[in-house]
N, C-alpha and C. Protein backbone atom coordinates (compact mmCIF):
# COMPACT_ATOMS: atom_id res chain seq x y z
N UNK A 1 15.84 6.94 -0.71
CA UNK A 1 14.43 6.95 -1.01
C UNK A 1 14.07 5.62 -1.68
N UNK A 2 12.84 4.88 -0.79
CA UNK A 2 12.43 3.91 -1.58
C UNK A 2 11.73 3.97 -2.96
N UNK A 3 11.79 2.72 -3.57
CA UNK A 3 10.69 3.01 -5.14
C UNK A 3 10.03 1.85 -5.41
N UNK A 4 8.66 2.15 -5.15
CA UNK A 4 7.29 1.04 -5.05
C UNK A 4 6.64 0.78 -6.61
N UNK A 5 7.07 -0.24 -7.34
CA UNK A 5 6.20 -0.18 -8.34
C UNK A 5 5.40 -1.94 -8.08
N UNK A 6 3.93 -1.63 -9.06
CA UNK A 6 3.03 -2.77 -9.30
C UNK A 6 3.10 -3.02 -10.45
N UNK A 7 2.54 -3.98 -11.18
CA UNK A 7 2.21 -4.36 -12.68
C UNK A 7 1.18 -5.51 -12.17
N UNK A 8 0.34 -5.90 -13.39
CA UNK A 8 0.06 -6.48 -13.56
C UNK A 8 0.01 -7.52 -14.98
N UNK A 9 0.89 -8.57 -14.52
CA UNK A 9 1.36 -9.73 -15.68
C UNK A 9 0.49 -10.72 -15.90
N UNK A 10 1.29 -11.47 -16.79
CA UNK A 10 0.32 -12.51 -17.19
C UNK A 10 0.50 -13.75 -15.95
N UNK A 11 1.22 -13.93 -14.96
CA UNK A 11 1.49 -14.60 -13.86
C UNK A 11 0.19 -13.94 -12.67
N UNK A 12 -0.15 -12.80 -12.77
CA UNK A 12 -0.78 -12.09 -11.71
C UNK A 12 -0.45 -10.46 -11.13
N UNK A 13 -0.77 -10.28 -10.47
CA UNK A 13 -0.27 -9.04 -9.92
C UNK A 13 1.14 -9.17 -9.08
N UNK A 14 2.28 -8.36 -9.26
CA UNK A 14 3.16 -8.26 -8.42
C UNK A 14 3.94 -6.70 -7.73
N UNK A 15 3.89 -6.48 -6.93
CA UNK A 15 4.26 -5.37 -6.31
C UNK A 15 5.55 -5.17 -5.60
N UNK A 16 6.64 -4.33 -6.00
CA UNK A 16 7.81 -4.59 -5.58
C UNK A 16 8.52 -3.49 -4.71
N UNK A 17 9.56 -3.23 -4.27
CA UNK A 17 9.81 -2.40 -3.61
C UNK A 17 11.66 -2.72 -3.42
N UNK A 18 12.00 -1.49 -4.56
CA UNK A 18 13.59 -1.78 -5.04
C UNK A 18 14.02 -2.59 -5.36
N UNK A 19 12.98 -3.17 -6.67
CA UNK A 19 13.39 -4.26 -7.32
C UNK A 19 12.96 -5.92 -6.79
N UNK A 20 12.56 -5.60 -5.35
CA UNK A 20 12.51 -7.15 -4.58
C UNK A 20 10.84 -7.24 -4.20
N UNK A 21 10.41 -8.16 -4.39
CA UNK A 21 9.05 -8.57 -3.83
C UNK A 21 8.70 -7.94 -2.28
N UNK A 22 7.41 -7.25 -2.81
CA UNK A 22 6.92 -6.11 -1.86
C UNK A 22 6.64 -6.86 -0.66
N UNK A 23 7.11 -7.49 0.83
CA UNK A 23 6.35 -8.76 1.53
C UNK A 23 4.89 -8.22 2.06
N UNK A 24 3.80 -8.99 1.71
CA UNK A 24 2.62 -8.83 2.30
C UNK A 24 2.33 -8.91 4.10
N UNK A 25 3.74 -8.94 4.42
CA UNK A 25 3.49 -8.71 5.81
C UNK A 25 2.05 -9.41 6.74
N UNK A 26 1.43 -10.62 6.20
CA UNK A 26 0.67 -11.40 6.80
C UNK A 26 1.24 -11.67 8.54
N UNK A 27 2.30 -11.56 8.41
CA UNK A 27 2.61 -12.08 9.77
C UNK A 27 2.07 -11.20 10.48
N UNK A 28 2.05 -9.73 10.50
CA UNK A 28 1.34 -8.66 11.18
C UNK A 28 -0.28 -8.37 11.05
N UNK A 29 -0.40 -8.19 10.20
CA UNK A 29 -1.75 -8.33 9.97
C UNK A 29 -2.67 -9.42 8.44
N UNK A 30 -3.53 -9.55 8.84
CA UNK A 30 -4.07 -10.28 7.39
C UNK A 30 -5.24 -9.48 7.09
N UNK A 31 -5.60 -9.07 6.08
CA UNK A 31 -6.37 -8.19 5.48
C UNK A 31 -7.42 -9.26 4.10
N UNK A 32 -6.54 -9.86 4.12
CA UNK A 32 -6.81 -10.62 2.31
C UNK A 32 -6.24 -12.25 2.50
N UNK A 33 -6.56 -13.09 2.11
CA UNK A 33 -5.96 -14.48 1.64
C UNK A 33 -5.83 -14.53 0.60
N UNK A 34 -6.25 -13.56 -0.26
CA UNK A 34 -5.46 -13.19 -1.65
C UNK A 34 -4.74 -12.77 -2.18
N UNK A 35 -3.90 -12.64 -1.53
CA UNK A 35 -2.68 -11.32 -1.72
C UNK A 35 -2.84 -10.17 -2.11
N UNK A 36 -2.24 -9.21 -2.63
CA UNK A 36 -2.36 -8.14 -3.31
C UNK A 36 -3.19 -7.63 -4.24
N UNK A 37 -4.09 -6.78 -4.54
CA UNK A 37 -5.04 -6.15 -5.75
C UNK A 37 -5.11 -4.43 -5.69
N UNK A 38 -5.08 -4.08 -6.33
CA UNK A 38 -5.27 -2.15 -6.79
C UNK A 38 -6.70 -1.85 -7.73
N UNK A 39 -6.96 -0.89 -7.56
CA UNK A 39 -8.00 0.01 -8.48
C UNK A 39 -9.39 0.18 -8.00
N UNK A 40 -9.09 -0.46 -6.67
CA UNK A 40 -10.77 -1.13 -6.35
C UNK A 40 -10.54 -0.71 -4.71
N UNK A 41 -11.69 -0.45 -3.93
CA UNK A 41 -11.52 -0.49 -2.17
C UNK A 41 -12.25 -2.16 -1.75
N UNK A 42 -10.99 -2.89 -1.26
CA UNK A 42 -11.62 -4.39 -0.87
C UNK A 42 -10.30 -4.66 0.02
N UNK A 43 -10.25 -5.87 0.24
CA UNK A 43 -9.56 -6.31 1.27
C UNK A 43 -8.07 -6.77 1.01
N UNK A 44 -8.51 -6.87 -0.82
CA UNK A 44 -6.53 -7.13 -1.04
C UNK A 44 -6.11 -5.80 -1.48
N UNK A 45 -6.65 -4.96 -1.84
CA UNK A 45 -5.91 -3.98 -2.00
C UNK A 45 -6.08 -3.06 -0.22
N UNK A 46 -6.49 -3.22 0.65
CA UNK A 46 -5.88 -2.97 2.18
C UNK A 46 -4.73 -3.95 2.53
N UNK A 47 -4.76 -4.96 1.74
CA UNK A 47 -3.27 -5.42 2.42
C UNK A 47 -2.34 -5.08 1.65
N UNK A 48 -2.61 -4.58 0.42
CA UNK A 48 -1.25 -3.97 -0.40
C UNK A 48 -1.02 -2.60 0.50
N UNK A 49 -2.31 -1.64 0.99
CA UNK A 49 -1.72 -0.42 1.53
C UNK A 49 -1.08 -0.86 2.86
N UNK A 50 -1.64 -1.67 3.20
CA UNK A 50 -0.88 -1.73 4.88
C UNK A 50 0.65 -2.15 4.45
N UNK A 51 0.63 -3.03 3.77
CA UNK A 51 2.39 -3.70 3.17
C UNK A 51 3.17 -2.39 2.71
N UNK A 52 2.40 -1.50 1.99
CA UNK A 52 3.61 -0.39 2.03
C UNK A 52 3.66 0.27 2.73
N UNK A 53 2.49 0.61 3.51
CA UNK A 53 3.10 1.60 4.59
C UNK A 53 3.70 0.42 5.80
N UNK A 54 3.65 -0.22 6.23
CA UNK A 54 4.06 -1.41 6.89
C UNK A 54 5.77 -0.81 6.78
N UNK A 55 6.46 -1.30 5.36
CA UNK A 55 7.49 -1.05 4.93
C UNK A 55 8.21 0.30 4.68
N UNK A 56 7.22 1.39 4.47
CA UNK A 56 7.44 3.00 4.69
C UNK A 56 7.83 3.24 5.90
N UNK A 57 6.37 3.34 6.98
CA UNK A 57 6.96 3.72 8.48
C UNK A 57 7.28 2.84 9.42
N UNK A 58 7.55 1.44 9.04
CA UNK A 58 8.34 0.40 9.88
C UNK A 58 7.62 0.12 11.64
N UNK A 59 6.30 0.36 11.42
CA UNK A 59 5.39 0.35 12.61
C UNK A 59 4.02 -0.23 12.49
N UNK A 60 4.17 -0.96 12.86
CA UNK A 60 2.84 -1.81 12.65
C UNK A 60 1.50 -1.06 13.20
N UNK A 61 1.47 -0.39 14.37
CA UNK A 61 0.62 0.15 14.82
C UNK A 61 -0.03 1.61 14.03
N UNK A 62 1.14 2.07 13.34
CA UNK A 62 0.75 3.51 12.58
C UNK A 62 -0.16 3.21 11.11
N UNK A 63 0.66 2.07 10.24
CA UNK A 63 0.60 1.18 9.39
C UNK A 63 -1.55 0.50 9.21
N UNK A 64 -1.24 0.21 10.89
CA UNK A 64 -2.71 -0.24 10.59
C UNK A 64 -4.02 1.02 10.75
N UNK A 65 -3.58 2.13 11.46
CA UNK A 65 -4.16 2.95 11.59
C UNK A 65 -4.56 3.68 10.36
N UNK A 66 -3.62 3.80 9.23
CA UNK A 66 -3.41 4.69 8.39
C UNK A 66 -3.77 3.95 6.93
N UNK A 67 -3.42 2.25 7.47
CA UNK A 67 -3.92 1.98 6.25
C UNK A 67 -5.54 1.97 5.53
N UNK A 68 -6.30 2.11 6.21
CA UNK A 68 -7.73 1.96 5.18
C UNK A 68 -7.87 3.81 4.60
N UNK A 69 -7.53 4.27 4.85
CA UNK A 69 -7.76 5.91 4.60
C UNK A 69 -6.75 5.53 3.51
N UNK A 70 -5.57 4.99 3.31
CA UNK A 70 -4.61 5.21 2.37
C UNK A 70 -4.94 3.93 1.16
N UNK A 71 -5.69 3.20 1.47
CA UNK A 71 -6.06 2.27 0.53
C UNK A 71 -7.07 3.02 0.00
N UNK A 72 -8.16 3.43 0.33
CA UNK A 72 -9.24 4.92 -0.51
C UNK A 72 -9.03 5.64 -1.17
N UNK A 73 -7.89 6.41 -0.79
CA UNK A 73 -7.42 7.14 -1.55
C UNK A 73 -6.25 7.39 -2.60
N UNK A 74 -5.44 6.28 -2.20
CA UNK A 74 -3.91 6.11 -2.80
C UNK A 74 -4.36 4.63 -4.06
N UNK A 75 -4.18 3.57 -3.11
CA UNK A 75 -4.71 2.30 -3.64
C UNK A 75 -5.48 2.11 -4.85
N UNK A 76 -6.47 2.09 -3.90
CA UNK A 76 -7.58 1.92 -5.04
C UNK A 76 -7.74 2.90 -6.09
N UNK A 77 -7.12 3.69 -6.17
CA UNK A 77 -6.68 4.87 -7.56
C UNK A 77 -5.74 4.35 -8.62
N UNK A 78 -4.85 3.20 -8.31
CA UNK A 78 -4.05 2.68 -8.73
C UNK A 78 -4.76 2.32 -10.13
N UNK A 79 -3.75 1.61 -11.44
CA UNK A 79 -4.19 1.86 -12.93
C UNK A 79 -3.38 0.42 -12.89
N UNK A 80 -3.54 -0.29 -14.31
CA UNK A 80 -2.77 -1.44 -14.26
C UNK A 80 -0.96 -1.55 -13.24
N UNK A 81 -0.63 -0.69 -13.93
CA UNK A 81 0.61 -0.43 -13.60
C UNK A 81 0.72 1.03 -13.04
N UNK A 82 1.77 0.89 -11.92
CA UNK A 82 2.08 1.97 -10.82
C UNK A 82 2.95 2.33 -10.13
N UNK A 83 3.51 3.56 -9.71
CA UNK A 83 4.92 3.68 -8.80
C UNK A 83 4.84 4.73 -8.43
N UNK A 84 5.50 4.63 -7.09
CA UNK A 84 5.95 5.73 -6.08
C UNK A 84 7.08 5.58 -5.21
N UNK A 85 7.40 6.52 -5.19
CA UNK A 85 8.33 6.51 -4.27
C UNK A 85 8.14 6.44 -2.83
N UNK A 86 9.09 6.91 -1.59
CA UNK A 86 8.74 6.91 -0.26
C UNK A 86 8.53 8.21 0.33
N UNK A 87 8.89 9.01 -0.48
CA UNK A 87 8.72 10.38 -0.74
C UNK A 87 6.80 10.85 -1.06
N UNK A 88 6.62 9.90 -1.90
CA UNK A 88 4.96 10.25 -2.43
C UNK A 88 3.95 9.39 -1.42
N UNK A 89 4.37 8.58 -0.61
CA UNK A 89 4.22 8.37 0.57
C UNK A 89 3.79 8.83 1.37
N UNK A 90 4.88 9.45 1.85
CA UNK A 90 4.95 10.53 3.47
C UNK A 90 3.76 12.01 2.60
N UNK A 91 3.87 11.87 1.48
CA UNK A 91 2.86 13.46 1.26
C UNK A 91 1.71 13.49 1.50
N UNK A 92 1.46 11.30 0.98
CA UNK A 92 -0.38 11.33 0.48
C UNK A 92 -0.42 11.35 2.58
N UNK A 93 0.01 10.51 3.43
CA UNK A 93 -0.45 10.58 4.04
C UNK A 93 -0.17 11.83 5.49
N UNK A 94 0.86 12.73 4.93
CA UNK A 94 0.16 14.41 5.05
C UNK A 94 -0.85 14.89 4.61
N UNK A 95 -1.01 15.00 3.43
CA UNK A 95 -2.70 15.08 3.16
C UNK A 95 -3.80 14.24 3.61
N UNK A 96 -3.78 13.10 4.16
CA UNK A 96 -4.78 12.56 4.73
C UNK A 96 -4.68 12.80 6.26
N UNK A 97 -3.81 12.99 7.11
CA UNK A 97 -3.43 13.80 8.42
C UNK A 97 -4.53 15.27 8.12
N UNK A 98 -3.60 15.86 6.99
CA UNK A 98 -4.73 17.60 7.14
C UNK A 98 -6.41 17.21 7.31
N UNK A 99 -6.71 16.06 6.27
CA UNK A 99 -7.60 16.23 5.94
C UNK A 99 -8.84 15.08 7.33
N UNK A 100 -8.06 14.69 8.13
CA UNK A 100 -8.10 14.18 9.12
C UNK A 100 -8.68 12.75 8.93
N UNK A 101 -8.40 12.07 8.12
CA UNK A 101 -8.62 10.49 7.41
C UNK A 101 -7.72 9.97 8.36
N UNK A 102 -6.83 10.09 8.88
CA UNK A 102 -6.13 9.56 9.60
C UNK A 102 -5.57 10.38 10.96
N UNK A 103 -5.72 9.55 11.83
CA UNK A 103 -5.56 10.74 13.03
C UNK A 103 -4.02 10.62 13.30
């Protein structure tokens, strides 16, 4: 099981994933030229959700589908500092499947 945590330092925001820098996965999609942001619905915090689910379900195509429903609701809920696992993952976006945010 993976483990996703954020902070925000006095360097900036950083988001990691088992200890190692979370990759913003630009090469797949670009969402932001800002990198990463939480607490808010905008365009860097869709590229933080696409980067973890990117890195969760290892599919770019599911990843982009799933990410703006999971940046609404997961993301942008986010507090200075944050973590989940890959486990709390796969639930939020069962609940956004039921709730049909994501097809």
């Amino acid at each position: 099981m993976k483990h996703y945590v954020g902070d925000r330092t006095i360097d900036g925001v950083e988001a990691k994933v088992d200890g190692a820098p979370l990759p913003q996965r630009t090469d797949v999609a670009q969402y932001s030229e800002n990198g990463f942001e939480w607490g808010y619905e905008g365009e860097s915090p869709l590229q933080l959700a696409f980067a973890l689910l990117m890195d969760h379900l290892g599919n770019a195509e599911a990843a982009k589908t799933a990410s703006n429903a999971f940046m609404k609701a997961v993301v942008a809920n986010f507090g200075n500092e944050w973590e989940m696992t890959s486990e709390d993952i796969a639930q939020a976006l069962t609940i956004l499947k039921g709730s049909k945010a994501v097809a």
